[in-house]
C-alpha atoms as a PDB file:
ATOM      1  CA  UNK A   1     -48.044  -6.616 -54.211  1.00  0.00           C
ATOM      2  CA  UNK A   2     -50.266  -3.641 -56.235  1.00  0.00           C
ATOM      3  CA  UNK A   3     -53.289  -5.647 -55.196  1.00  0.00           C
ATOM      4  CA  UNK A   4     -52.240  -6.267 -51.811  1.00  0.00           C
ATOM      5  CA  UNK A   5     -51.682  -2.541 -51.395  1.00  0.00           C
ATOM      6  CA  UNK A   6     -54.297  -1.870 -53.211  1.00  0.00           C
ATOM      7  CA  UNK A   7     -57.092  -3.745 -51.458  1.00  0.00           C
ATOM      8  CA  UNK A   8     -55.574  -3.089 -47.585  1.00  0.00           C
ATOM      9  CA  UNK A   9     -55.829   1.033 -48.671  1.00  0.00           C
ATOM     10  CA  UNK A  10     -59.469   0.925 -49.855  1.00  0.00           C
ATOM     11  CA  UNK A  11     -60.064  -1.326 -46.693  1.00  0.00           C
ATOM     12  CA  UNK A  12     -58.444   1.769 -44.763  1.00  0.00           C
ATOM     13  CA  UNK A  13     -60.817   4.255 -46.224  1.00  0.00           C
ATOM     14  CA  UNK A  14     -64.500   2.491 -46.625  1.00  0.00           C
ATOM     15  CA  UNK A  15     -64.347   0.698 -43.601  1.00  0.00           C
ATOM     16  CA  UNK A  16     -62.495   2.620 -41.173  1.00  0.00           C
ATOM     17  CA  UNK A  17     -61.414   6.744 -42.266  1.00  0.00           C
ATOM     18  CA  UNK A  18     -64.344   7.716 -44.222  1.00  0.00           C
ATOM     19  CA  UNK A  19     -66.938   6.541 -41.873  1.00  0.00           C
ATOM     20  CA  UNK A  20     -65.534   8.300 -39.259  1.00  0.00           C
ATOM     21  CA  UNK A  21     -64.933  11.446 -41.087  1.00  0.00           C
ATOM     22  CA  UNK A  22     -61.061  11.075 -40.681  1.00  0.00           C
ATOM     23  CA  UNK A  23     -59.197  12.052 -43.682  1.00  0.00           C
ATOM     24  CA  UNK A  24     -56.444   9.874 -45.531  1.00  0.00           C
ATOM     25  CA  UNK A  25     -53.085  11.368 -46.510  1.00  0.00           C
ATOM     26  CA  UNK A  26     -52.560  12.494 -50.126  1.00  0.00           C
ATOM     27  CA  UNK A  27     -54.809  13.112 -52.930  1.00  0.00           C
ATOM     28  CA  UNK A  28     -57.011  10.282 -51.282  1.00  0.00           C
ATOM     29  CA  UNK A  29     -57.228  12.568 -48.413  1.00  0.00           C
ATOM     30  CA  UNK A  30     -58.297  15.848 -50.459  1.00  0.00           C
ATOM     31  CA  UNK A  31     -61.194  13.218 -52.698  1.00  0.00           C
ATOM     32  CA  UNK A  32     -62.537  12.983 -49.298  1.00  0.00           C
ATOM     33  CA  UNK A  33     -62.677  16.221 -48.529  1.00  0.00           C
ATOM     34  CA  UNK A  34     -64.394  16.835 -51.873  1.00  0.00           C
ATOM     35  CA  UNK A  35     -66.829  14.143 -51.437  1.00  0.00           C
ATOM     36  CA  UNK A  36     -67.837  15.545 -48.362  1.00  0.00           C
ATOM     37  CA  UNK A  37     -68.209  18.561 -48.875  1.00  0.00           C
ATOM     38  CA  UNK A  38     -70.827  17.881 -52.159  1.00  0.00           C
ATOM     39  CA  UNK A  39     -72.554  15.546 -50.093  1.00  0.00           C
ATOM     40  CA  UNK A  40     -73.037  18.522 -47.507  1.00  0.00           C
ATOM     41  CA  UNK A  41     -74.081  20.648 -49.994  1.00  0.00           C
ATOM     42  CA  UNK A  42     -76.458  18.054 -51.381  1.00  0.00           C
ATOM     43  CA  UNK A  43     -75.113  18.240 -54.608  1.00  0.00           C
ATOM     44  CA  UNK A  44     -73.950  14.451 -54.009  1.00  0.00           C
ATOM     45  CA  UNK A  45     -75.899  11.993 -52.739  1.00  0.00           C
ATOM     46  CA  UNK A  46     -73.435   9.002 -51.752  1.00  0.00           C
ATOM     47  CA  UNK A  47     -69.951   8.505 -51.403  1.00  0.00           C
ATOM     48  CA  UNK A  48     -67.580   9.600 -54.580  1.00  0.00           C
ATOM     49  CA  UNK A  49     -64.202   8.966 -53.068  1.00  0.00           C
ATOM     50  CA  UNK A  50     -63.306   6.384 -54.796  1.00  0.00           C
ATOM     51  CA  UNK A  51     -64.090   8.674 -58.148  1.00  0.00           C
ATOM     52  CA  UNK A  52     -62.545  11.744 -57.199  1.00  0.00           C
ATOM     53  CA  UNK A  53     -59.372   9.849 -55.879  1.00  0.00           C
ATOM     54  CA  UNK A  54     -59.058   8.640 -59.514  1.00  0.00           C
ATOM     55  CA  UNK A  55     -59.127  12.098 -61.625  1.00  0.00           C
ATOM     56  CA  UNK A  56     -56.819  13.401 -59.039  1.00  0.00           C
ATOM     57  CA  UNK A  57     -54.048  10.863 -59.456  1.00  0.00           C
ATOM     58  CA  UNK A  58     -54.042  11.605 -63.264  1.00  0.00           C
ATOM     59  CA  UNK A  59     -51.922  15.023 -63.267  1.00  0.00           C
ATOM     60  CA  UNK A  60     -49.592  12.961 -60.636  1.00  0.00           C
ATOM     61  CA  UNK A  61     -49.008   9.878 -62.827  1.00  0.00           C
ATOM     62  CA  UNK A  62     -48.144  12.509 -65.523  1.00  0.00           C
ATOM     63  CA  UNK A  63     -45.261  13.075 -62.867  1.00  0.00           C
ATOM     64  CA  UNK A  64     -44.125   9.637 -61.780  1.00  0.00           C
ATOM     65  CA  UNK A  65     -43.894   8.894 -65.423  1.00  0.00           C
ATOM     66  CA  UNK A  66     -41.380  11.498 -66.657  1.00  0.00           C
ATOM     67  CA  UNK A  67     -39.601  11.982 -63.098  1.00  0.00           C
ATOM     68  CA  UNK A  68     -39.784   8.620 -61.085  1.00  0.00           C
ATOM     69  CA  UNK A  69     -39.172   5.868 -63.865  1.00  0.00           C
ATOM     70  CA  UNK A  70     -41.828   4.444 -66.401  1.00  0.00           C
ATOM     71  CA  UNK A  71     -41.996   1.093 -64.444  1.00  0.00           C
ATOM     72  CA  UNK A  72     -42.854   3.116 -61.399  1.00  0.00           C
ATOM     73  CA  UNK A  73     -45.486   4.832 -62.890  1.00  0.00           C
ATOM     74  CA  UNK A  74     -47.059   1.720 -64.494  1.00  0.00           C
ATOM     75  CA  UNK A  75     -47.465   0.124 -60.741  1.00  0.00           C
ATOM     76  CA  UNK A  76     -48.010   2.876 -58.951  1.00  0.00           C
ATOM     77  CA  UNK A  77     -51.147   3.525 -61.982  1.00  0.00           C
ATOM     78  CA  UNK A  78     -52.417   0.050 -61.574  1.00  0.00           C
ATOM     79  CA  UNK A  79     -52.509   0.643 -57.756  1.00  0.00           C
ATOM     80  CA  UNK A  80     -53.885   3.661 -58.145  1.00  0.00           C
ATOM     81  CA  UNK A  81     -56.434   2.513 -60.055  1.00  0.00           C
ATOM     82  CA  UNK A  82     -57.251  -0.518 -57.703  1.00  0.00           C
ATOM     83  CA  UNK A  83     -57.360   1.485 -54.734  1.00  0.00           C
ATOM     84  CA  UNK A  84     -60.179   3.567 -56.396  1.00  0.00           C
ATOM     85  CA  UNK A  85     -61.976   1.083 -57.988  1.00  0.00           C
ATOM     86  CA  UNK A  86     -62.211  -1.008 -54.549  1.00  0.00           C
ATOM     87  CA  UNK A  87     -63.282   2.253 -52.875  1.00  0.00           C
ATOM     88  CA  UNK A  88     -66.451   2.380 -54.931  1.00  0.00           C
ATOM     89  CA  UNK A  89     -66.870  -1.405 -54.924  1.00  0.00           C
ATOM     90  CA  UNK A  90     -66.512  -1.958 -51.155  1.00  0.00           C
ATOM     91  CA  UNK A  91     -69.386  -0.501 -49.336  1.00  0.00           C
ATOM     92  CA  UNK A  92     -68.751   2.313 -46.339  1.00  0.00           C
ATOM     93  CA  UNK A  93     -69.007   0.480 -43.551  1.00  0.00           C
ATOM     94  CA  UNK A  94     -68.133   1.387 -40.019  1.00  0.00           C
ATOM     95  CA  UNK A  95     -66.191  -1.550 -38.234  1.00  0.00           C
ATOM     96  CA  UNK A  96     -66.079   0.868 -34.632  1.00  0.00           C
ATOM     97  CA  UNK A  97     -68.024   3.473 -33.265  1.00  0.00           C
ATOM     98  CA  UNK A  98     -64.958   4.910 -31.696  1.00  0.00           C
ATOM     99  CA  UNK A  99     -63.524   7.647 -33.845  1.00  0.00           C
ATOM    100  CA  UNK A 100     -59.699   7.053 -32.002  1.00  0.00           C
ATOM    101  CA  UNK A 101     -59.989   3.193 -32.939  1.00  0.00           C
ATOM    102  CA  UNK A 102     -60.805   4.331 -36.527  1.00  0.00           C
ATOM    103  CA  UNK A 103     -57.967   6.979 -36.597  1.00  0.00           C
ATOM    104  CA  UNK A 104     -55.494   4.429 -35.515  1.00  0.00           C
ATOM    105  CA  UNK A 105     -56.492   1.657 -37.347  1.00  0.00           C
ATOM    106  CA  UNK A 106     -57.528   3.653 -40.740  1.00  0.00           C
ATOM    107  CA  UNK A 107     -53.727   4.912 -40.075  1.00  0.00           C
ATOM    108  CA  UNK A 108     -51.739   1.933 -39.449  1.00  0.00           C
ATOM    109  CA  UNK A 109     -53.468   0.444 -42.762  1.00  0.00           C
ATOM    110  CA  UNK A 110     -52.858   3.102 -44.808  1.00  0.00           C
ATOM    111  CA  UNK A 111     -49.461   2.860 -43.717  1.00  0.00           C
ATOM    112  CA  UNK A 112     -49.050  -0.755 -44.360  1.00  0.00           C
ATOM    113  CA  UNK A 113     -50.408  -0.213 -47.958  1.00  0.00           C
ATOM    114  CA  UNK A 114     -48.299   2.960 -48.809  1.00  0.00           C
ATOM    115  CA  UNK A 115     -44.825   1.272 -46.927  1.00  0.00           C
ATOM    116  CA  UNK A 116     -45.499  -1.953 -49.370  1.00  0.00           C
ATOM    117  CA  UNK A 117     -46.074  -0.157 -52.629  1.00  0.00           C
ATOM    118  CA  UNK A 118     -42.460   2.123 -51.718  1.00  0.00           C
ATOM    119  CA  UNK A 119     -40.802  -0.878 -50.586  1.00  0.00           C
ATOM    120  CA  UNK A 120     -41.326  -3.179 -53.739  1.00  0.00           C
ATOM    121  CA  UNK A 121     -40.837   0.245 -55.563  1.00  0.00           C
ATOM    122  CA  UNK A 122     -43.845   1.632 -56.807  1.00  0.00           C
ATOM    123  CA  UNK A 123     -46.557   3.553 -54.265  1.00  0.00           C
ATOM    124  CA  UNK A 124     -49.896   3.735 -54.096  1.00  0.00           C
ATOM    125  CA  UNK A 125     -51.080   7.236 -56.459  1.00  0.00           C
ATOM    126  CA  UNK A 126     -51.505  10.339 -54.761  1.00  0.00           C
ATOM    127  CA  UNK A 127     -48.708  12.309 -53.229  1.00  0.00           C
ATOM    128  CA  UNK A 128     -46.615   9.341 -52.140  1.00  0.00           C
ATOM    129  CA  UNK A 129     -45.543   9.903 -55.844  1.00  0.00           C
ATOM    130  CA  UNK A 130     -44.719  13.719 -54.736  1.00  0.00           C
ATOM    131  CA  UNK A 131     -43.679  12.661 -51.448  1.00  0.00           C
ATOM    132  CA  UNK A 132     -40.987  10.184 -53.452  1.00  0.00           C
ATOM    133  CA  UNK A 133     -40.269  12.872 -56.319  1.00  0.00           C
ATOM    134  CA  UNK A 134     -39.116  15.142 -52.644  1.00  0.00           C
ATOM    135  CA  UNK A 135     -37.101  12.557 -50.948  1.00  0.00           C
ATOM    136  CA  UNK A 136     -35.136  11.790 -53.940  1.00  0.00           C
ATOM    137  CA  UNK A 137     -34.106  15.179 -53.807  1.00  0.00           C
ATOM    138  CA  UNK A 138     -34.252  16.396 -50.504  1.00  0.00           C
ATOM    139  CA  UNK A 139     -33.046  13.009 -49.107  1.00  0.00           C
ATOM    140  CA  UNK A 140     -35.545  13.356 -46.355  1.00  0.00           C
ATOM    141  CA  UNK A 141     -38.077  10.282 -45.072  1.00  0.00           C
ATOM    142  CA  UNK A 142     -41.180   9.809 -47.354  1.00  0.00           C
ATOM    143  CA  UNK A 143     -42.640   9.711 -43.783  1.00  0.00           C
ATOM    144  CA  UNK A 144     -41.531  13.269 -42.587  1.00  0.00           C
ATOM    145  CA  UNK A 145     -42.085  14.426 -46.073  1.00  0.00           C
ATOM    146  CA  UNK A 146     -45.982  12.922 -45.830  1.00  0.00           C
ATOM    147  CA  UNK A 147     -46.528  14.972 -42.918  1.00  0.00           C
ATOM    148  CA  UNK A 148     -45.421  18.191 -43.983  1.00  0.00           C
ATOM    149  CA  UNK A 149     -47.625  18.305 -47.503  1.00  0.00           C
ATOM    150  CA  UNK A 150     -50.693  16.765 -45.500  1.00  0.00           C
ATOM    151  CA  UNK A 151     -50.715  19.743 -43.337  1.00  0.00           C
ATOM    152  CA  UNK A 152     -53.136  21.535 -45.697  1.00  0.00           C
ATOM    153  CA  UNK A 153     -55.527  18.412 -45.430  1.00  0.00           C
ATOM    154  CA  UNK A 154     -55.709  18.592 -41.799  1.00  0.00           C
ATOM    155  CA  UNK A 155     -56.252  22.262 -41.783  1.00  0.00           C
ATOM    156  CA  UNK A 156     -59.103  22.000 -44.334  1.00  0.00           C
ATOM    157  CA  UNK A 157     -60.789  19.651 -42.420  1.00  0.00           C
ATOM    158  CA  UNK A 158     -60.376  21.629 -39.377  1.00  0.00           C
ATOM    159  CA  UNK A 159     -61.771  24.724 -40.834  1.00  0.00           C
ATOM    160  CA  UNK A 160     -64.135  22.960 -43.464  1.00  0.00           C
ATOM    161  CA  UNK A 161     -65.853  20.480 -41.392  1.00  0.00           C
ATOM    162  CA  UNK A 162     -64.877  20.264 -37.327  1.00  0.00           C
ATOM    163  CA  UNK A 163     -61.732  20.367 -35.435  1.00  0.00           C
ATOM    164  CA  UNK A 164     -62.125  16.919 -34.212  1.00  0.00           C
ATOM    165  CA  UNK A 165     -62.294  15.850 -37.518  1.00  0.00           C
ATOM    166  CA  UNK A 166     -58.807  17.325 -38.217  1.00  0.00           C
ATOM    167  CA  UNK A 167     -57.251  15.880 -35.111  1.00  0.00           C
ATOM    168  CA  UNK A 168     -58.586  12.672 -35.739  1.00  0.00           C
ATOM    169  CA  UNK A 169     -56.774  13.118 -38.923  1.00  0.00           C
ATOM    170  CA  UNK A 170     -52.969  13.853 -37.225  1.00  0.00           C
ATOM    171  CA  UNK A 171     -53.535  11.022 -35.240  1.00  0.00           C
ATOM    172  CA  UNK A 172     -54.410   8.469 -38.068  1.00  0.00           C
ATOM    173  CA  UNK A 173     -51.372  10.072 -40.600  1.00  0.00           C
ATOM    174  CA  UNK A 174     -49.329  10.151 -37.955  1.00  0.00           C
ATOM    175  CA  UNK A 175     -49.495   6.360 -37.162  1.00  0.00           C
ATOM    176  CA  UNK A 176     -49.710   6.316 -41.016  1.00  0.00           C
ATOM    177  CA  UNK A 177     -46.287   7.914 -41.413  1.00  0.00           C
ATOM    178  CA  UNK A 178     -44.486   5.868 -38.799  1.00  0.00           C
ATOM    179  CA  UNK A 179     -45.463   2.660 -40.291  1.00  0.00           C
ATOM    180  CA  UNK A 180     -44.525   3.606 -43.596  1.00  0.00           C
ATOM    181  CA  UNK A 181     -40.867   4.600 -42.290  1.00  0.00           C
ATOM    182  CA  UNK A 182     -41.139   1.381 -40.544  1.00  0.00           C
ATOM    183  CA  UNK A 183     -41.637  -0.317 -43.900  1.00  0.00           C
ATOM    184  CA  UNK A 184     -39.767   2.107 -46.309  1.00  0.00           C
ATOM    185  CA  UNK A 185     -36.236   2.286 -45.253  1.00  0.00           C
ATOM    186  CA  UNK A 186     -34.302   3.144 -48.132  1.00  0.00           C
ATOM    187  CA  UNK A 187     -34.284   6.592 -46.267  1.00  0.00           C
ATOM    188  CA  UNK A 188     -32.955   6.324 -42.719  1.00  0.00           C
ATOM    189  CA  UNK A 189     -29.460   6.279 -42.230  1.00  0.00           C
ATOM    190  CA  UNK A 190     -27.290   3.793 -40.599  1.00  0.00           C
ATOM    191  CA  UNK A 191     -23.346   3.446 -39.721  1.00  0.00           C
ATOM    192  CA  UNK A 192     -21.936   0.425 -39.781  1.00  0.00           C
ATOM    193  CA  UNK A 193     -18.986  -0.028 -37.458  1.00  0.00           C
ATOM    194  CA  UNK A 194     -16.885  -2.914 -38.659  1.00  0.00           C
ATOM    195  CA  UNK A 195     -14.085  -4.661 -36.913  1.00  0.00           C
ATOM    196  CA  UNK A 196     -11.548  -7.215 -39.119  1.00  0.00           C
ATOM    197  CA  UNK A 197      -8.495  -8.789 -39.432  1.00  0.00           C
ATOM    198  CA  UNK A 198      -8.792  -8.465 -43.303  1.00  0.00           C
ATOM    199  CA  UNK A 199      -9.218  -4.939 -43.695  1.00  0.00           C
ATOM    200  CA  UNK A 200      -7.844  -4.904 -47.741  1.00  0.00           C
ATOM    201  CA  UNK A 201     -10.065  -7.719 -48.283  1.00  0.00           C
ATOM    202  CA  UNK A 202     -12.919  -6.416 -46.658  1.00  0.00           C
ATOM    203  CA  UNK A 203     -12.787  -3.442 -48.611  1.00  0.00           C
ATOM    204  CA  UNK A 204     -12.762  -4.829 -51.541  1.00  0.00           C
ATOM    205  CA  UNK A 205     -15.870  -6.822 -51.439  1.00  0.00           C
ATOM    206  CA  UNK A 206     -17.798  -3.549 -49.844  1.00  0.00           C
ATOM    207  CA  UNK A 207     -16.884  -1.618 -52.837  1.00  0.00           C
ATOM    208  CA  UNK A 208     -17.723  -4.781 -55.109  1.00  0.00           C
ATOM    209  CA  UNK A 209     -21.196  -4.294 -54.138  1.00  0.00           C
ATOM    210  CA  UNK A 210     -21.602  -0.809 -52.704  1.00  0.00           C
ATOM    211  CA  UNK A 211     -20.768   2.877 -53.649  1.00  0.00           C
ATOM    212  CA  UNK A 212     -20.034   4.259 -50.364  1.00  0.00           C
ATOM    213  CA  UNK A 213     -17.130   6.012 -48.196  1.00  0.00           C
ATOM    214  CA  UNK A 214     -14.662   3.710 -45.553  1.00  0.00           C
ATOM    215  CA  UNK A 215     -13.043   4.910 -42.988  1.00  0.00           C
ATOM    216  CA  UNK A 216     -10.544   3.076 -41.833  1.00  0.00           C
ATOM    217  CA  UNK A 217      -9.409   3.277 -38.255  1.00  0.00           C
ATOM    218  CA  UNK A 218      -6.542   1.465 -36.531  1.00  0.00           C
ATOM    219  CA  UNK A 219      -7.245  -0.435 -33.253  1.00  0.00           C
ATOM    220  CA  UNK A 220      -6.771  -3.344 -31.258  1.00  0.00           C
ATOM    221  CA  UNK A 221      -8.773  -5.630 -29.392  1.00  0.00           C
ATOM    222  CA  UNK A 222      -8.772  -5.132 -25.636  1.00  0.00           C
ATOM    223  CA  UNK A 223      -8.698  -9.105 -24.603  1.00  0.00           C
ATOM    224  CA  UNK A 224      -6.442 -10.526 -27.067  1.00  0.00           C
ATOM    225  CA  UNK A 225      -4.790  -7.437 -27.542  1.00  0.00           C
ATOM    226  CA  UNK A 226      -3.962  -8.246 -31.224  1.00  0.00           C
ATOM    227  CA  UNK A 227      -3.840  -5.509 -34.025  1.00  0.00           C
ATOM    228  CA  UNK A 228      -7.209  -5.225 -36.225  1.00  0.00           C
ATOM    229  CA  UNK A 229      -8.703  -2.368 -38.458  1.00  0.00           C
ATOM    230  CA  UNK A 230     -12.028  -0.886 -37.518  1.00  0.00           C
ATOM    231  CA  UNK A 231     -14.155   0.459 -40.673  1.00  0.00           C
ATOM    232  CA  UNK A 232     -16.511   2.999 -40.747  1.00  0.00           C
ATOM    233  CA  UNK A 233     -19.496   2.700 -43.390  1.00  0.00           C
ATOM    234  CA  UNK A 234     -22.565   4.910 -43.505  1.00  0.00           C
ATOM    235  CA  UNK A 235     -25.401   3.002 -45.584  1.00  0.00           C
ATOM    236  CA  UNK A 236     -29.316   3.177 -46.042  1.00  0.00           C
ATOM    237  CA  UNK A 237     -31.136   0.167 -43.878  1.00  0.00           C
ATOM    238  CA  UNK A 238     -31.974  -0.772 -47.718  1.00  0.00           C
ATOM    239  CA  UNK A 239     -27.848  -1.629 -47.961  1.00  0.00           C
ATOM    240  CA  UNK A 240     -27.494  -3.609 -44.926  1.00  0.00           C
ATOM    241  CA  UNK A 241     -28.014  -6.981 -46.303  1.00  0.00           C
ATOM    242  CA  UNK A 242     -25.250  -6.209 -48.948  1.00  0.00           C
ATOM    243  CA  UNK A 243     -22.699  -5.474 -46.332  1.00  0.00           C
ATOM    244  CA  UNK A 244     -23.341  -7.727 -44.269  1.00  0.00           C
ATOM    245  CA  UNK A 245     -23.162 -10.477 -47.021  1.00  0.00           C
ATOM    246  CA  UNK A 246     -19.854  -8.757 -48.219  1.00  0.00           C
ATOM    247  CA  UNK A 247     -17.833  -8.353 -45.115  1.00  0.00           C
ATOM    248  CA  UNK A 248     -18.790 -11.838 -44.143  1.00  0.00           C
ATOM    249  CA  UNK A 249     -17.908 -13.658 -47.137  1.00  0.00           C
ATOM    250  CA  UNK A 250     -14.487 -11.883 -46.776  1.00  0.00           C
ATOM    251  CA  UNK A 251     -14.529 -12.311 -42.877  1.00  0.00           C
ATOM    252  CA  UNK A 252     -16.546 -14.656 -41.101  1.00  0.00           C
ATOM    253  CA  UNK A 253     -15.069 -13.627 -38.131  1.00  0.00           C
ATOM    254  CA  UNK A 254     -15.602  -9.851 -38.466  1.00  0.00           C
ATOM    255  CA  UNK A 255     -17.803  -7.917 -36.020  1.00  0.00           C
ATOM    256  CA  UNK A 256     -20.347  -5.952 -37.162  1.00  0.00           C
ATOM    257  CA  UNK A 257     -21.723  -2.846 -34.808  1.00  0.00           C
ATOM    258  CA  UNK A 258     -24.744  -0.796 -36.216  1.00  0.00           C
ATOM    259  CA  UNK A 259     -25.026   2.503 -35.231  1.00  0.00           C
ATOM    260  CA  UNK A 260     -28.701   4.733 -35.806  1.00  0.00           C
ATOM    261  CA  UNK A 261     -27.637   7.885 -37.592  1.00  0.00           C
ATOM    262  CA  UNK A 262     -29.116  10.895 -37.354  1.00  0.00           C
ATOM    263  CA  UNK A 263     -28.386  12.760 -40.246  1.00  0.00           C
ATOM    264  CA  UNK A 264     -25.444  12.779 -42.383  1.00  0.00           C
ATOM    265  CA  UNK A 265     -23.597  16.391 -43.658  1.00  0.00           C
ATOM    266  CA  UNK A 266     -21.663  16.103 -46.769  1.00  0.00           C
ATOM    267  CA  UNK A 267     -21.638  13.766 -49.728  1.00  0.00           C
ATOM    268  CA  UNK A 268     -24.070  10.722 -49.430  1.00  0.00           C
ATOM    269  CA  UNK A 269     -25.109   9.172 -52.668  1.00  0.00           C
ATOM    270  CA  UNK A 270     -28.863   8.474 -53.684  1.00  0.00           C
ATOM    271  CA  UNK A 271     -29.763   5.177 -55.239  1.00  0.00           C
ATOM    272  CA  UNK A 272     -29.929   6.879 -58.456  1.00  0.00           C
ATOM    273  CA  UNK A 273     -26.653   8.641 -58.258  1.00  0.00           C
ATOM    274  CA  UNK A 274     -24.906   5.266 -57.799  1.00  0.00           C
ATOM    275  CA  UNK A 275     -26.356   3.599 -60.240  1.00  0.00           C
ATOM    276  CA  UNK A 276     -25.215   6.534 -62.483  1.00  0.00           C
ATOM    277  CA  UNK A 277     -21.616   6.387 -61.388  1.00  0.00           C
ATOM    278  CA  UNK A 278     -22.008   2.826 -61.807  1.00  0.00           C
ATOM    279  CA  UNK A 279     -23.061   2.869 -65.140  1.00  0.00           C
ATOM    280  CA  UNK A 280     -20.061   6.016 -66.196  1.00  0.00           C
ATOM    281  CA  UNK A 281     -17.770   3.363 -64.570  1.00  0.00           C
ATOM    282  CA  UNK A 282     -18.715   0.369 -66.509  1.00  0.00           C
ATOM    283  CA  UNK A 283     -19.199  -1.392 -63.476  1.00  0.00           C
ATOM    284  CA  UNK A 284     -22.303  -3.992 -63.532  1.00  0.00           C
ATOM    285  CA  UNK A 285     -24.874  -4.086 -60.644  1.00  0.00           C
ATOM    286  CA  UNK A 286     -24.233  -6.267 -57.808  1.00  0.00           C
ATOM    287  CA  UNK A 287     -27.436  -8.174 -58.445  1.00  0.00           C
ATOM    288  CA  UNK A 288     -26.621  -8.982 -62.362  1.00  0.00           C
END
């Protein structure tokens, strides 16, 4: 997976973004910038994305080690490190003459590369790390978070080289972002709408799996008109598969209705808060 991220984000850059002067998201984006600029100035004669890309990442490794997990930083290094390395292997080498095509395309990559890295938990260097290091804490999309610090990016670029540079760029990190939130879900917000029979038993196989609130509402089904328990679960997309595994196995004839949620107000546990209730409660992981 760090080589398949890896290899389809330096793909992104040599042979679709830089060529066309769009910008990447992230430190990749700002190396660009750099590169460009020297070159301009004619203090560079060729390409040093790749280069820059890699000195920049340092100070953010630093980070991921000490705030995101040693195993993430380890990964996200060695992708780091392939995604520059690739960038001054590959050659630059323009696949369209259309700057939209390259925009798009350059975006949906990157996406692809950044959305594997976060889902098989690790990223791809740069700010995803920051952009990760926010969402743990704000509990806001790595997408939406993306956007917001590559803001400064597109405004360099707009000031720095031309305007249609910089909205060349929104276009390409905005497909960018919606593929990684397409990918990464461990964000967005779902509620799960569960009907049973076996409401106690239900429960209990939730909980055995899952650290999240139940509501539990009383109904009845309008055709049989028979008594049953409706139960009200808000979970990450990431959860899903555990639910659905656990009511089943405890109900094969529950029904399962999911709901997109907006936002959520009040307590709503991160990954790393339930694993740390899990652990002050002696109670294993589901998945050992």
């Amino acid at each position: 997976m760090t080589l398949a991220a890896g290899l389809i984000t330096a793909i992104a850059l040599n042979f679709f973004l830089t060529p066309a002067k769009v910008f990447q998201s992230g430190a990749t984006g700002v190396a660009q910038l750099i590169s460009l600029f020297l070159q301009q100035a004619g203090v560079a004669h060729q390409d040093l994305t790749g280069w820059f890309n890699l000195l920049l990442n340092l100070p953010l490794a630093y980070l991921a080690w000490h705030k995101l997990g040693r195993s993430f930083a380890i990964y996200s290094f060695i992708t780091m490190f392939l995604v520059s390395a690739l960038a001054i292997v590959l050659p630059v080498h323009a696949l369209s003459t259309n700057p939209l095509m390259n925009a798009i395309f350059g975006g949906v990559l990157t996406g692809a590369g950044v959305g594997i890295a976060l889902r098989f938990g690790f990223s791809t260097g740069g700010l995803d790390i920051l952009s990760m290091y926010l969402a743990k804490t704000t509990r806001q999309t790595v997408g939406a978070l993306m956007f917001i610090i590559n803001l400064g990016i597109i405004l360099v670029a707009g000031f720095g080289i031309q305007w249609e540079s910089a909205l060349y760029t929104i276009i390409s990190i905005y497909c960018m972002t919606r593929v990684v939130d397409t990918i990464h879900t461990s964000n967005q917000k779902i509620t799960a709408m569960v009907v049973t029979e076996h409401p106690d038993a239900v429960i209990a196989a939730v909980r055995g799996r899952l650290i999240r609130g139940i509501t539990v509402l009383p109904s009845r089904g309008g055709y049989l008109g028979r008594a049953n328990t409706t139960l009200m679960i808000v979970i990450t997309r990431y959860e899903l598969y555990d639910l659905t595994q656990a009511t089943l196995g405890a109900d094969h004839a529950a029904f399962i209705d999911i709901l997109n949620t907006v936002d959520v107000v009040g307590e709503f546990l991160t990954s790393d808060q339930q694993e740390a209730k899990r652990a002050a409660q002696g109670q294993p992981h589901p998945t050992d």
